[in-house]
Protein backbone atom coordinates (compact mmCIF):
# COMPACT_ATOMS: atom_id res chain seq x y z
CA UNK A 1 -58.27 -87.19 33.20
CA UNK A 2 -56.06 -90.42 32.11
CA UNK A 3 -53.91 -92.30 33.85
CA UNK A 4 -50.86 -90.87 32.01
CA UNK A 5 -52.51 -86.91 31.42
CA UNK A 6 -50.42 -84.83 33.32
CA UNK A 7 -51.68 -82.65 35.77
CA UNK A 8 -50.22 -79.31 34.95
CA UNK A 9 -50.23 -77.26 31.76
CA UNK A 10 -46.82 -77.94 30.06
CA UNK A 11 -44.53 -75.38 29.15
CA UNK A 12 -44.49 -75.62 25.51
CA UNK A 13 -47.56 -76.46 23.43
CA UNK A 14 -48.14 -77.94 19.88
CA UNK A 15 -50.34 -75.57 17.64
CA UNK A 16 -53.31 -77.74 18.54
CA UNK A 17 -52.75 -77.31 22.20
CA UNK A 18 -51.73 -73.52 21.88
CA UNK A 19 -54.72 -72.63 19.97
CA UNK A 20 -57.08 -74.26 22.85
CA UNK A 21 -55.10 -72.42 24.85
CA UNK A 22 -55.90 -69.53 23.78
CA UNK A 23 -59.22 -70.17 22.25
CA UNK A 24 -58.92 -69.49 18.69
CA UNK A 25 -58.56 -71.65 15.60
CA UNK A 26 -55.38 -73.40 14.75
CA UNK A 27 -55.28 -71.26 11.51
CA UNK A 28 -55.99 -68.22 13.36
CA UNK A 29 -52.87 -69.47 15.52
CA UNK A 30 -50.20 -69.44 12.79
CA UNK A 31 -51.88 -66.36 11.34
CA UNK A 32 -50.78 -64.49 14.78
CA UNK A 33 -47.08 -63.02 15.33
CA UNK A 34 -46.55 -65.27 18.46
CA UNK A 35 -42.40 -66.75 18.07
CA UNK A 36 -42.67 -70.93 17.84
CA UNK A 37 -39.54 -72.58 20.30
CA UNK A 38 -37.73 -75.36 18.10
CA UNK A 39 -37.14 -79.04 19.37
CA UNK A 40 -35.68 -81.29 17.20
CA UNK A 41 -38.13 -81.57 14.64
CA UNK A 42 -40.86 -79.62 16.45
CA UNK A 43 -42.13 -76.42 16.39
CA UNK A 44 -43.88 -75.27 19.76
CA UNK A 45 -45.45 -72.73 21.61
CA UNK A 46 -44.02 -71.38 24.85
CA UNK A 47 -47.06 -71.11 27.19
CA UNK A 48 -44.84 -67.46 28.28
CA UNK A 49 -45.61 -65.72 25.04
CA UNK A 50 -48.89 -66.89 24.84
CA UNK A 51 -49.77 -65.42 27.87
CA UNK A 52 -47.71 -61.86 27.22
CA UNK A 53 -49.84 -62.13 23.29
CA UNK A 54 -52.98 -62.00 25.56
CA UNK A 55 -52.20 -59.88 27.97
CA UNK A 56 -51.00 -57.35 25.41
CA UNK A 57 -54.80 -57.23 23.75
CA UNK A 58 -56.38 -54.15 23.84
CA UNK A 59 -59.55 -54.24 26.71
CA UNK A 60 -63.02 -53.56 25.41
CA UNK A 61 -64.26 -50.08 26.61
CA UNK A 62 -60.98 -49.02 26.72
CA UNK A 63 -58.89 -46.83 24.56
CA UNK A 64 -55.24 -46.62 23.87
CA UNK A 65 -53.74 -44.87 26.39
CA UNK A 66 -57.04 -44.28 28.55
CA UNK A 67 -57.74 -46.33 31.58
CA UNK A 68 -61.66 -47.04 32.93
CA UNK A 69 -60.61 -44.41 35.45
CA UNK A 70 -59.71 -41.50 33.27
CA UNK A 71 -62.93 -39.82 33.21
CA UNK A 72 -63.71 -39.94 36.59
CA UNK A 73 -60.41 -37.46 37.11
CA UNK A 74 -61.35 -35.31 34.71
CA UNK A 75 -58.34 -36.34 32.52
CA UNK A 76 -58.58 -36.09 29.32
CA UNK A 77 -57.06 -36.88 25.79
């Protein structure tokens, strides 16, 4: 890390930074319907709705609606 890095993940990110963030591509980024915070002439990411547009994917295995659990309690759809 440089000498003038900073050692915590800012707040709001540039599309470079929010794309690594979230591991896609910058294009894939801007193709996403994540809101961009204005600063003077910038246009950022807050590192809040990044977060909530990840947590908000669907799991793999699971089904809307359905937890992991559901079967085991006999409930079904």
């Amino acid at each position: 890390m440089g000498k003038h890095e900073p050692h915590f993940v800012p707040r709001l990110l540039p599309a470079p930074e929010a794309a690594h963030y979230l591991g896609v591509s910058e294009s894939t980024l801007r193709l996403l319907e994540i809101p961009r915070r204005k600063l003077g002439a910038k246009r950022l990411y807050d590192r809040f709705d990044l977060d909530a547009f990840a947590s908000a994917l669907p799991i793999e295995g699971e089904s809307e609606g359905k937890t992991v659990c559901d079967h085991l309690f006999g409930v079904s759809s």
